[in-house]
Protein backbone atom coordinates (compact mmCIF):
# COMPACT_ATOMS: atom_id res chain seq x y z
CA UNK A 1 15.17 -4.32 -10.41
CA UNK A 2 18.37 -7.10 -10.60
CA UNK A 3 20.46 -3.85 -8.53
CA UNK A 4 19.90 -4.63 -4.80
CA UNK A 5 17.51 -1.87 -3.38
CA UNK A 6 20.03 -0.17 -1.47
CA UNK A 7 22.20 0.46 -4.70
CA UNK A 8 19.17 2.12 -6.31
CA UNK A 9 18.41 3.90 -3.47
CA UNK A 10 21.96 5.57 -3.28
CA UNK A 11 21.20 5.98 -6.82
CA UNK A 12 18.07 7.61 -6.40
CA UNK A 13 19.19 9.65 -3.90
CA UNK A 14 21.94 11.27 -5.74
CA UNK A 15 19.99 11.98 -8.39
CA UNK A 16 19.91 9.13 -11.09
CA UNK A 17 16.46 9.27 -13.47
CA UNK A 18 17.72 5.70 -14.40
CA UNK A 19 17.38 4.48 -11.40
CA UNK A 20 14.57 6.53 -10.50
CA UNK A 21 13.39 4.74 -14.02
CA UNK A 22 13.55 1.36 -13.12
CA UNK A 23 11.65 1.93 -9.70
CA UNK A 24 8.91 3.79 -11.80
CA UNK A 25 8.62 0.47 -13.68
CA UNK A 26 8.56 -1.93 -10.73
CA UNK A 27 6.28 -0.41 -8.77
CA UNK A 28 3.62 1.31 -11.08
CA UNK A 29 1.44 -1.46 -12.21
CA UNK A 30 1.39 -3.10 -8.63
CA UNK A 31 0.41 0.42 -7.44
CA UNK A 32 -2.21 1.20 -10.10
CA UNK A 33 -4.08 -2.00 -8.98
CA UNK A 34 -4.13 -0.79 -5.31
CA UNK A 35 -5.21 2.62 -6.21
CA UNK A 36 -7.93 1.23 -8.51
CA UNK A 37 -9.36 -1.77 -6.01
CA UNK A 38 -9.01 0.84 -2.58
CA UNK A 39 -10.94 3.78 -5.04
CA UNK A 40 -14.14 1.33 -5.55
CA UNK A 41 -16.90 3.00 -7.20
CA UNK A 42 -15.74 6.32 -7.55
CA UNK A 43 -16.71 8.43 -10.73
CA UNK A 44 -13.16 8.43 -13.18
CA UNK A 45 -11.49 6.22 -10.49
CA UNK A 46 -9.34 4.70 -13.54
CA UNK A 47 -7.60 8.54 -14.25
CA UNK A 48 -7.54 9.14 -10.40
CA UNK A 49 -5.60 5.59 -9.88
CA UNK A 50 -3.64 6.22 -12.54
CA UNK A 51 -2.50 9.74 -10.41
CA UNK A 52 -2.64 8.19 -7.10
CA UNK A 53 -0.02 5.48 -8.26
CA UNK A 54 1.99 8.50 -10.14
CA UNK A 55 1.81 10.33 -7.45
CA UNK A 56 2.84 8.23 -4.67
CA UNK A 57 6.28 6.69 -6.56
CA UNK A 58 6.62 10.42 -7.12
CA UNK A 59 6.67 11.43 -3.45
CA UNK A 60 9.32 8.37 -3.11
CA UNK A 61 11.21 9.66 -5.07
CA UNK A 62 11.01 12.98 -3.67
CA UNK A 63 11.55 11.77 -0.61
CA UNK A 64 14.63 10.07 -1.55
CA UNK A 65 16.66 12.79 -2.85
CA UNK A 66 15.89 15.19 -0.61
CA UNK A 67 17.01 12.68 2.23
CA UNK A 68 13.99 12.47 4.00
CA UNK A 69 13.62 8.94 3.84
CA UNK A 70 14.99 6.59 6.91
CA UNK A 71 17.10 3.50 5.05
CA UNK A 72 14.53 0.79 3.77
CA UNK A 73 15.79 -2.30 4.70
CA UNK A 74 13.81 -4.43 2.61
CA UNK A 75 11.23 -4.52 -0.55
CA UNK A 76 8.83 -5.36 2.42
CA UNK A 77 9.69 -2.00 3.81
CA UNK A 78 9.40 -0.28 0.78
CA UNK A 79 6.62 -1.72 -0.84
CA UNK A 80 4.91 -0.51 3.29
CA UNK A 81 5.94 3.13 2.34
CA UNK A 82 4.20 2.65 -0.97
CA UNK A 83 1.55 1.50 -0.06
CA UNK A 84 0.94 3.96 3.19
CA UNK A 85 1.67 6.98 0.70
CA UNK A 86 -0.80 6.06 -1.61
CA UNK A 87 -3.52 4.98 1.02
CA UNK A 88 -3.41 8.60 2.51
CA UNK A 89 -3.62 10.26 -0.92
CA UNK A 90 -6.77 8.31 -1.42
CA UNK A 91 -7.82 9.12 1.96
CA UNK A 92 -7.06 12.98 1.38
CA UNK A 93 -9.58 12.50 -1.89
CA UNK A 94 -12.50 11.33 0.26
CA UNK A 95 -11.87 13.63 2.76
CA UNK A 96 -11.44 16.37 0.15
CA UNK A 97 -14.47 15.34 -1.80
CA UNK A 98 -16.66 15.31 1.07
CA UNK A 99 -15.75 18.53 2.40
CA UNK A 100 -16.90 19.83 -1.06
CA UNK A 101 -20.40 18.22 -1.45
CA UNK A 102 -22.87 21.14 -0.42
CA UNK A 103 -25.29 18.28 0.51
CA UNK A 104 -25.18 16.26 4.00
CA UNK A 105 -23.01 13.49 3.59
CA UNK A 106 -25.06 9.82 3.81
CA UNK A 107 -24.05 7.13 6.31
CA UNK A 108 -21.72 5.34 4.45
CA UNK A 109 -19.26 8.57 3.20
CA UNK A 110 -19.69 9.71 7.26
CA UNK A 111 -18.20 6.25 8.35
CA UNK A 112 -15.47 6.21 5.69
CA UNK A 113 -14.23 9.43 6.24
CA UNK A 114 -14.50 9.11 10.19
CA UNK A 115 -12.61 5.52 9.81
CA UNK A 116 -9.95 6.07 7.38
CA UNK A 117 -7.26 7.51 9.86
CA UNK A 118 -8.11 4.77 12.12
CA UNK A 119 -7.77 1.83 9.13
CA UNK A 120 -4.20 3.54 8.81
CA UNK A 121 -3.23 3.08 12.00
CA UNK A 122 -5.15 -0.53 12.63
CA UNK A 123 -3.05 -2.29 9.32
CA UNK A 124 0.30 -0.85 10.64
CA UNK A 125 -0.39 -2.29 14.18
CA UNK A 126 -1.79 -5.51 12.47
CA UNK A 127 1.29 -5.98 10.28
CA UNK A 128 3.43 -5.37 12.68
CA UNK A 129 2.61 -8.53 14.58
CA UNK A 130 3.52 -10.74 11.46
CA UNK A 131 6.13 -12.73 12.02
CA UNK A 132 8.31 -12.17 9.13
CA UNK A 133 8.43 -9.57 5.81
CA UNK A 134 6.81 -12.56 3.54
CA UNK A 135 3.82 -12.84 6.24
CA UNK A 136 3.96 -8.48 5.93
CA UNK A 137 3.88 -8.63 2.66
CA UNK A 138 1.07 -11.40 1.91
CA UNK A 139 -1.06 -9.70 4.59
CA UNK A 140 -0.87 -6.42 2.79
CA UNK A 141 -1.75 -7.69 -0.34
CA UNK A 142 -4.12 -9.47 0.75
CA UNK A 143 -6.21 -6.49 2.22
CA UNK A 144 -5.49 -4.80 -1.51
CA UNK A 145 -7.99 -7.45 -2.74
CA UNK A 146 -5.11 -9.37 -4.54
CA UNK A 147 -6.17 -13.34 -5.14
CA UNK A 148 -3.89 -16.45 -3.93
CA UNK A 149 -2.71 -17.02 -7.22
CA UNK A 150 -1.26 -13.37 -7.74
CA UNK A 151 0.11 -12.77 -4.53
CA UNK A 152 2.00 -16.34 -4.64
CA UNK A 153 3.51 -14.42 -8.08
CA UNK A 154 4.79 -11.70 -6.37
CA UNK A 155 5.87 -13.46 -3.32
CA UNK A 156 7.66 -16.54 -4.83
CA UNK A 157 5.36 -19.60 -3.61
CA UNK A 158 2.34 -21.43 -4.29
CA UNK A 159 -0.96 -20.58 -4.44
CA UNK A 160 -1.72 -23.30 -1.47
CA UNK A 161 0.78 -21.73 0.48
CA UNK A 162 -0.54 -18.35 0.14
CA UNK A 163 -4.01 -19.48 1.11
CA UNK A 164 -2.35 -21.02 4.31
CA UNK A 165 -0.45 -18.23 5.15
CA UNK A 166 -3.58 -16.28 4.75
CA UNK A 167 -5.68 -18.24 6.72
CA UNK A 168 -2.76 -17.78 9.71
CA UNK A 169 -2.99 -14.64 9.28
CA UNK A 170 -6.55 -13.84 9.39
CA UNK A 171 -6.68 -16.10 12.47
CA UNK A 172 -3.36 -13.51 14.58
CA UNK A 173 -5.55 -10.44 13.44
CA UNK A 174 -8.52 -11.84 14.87
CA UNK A 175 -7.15 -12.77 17.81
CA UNK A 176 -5.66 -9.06 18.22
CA UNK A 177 -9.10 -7.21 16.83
CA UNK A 178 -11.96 -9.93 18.60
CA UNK A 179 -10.16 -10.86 21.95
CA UNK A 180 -11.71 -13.25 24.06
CA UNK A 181 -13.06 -11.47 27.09
């Protein structure tokens, strides 16, 4: 994507496949990975990630043209959205997949399903407190299960740097979810 991302948005928006294209490319492998790591164990979660991640550039897209989107400042932004959309498909999957089991549901799908609204809302307020779009962005990949190498790809820095930033990170979160009292 060498077009800044509010040309290609324009150019999504008024209905340009190419540019539609080229965020199709950018995002789907990054998205795929997130899908597959946030699906775990789950039967065919390969084919399902491989939706989810279709799915969710999809509903950008969607989004996009029919003007339904507020203007995304920055790949931070965007890469948010992305992420969000294809969190809550995922979450929609449990919940739909538990509502269909004819059996009782064990401890462990109870707590997911009961938590995953709340996880939404807990990473927005957590990344919200991060200073900056880089500090955003490494803290959301980092809960994706992405390692220090990768994420100091995608970000532009080293590995070392990542692991700082990281470990900065964790320690503002915990500071917000273990206060003192």
């Amino acid at each position: 994507m060498k077009d800044s991302l509010q040309t290609w948005i324009t150019r999504i928006s008024s209905g340009d496949d190419e540019a539609a294209d080229l965020v199709w490319n950018e995002c789907y492998a990054e998205l795929l990975r997130f899908a597959q790591h946030r699906l775990g164990m789950v039967p065919a979660r390969y084919e399902l990630a491989e939706d989810v991640a279709l799915s969710s550039i999809n509903s950008l897209i969607v989004r996009l043209r029919d003007g339904r989107l507020e203007a995304l400042e920055s790949r931070s932004e965007l890469w948010k959205l992305l992420y969000t959309i294809a969190y809550r498909k995922i979450a929609r999957f449990h919940r739909k997949k538990s509502s269909t089991e004819t059996s009782m549901p064990t401890d462990a799908e109870f707590q997911l399903s009961a938590t995953v609204d709340e996880l939404q809302t807990t990473t927005d307020e957590l990344l919200a407190i991060l200073p900056d779009d880089t500090c955003r962005k490494i803290g959301m990949l980092f809960l994706s299960g992405f390692k220090f190498r990768e994420i100091a790809e995608e970000v532009g820095c080293s590995a070392e740097s990542v692991r700082r930033k990281v470990h900065l990170i964790r320690r503002k979160w915990e500071n917000v979810l273990f206060p003192e009292e």
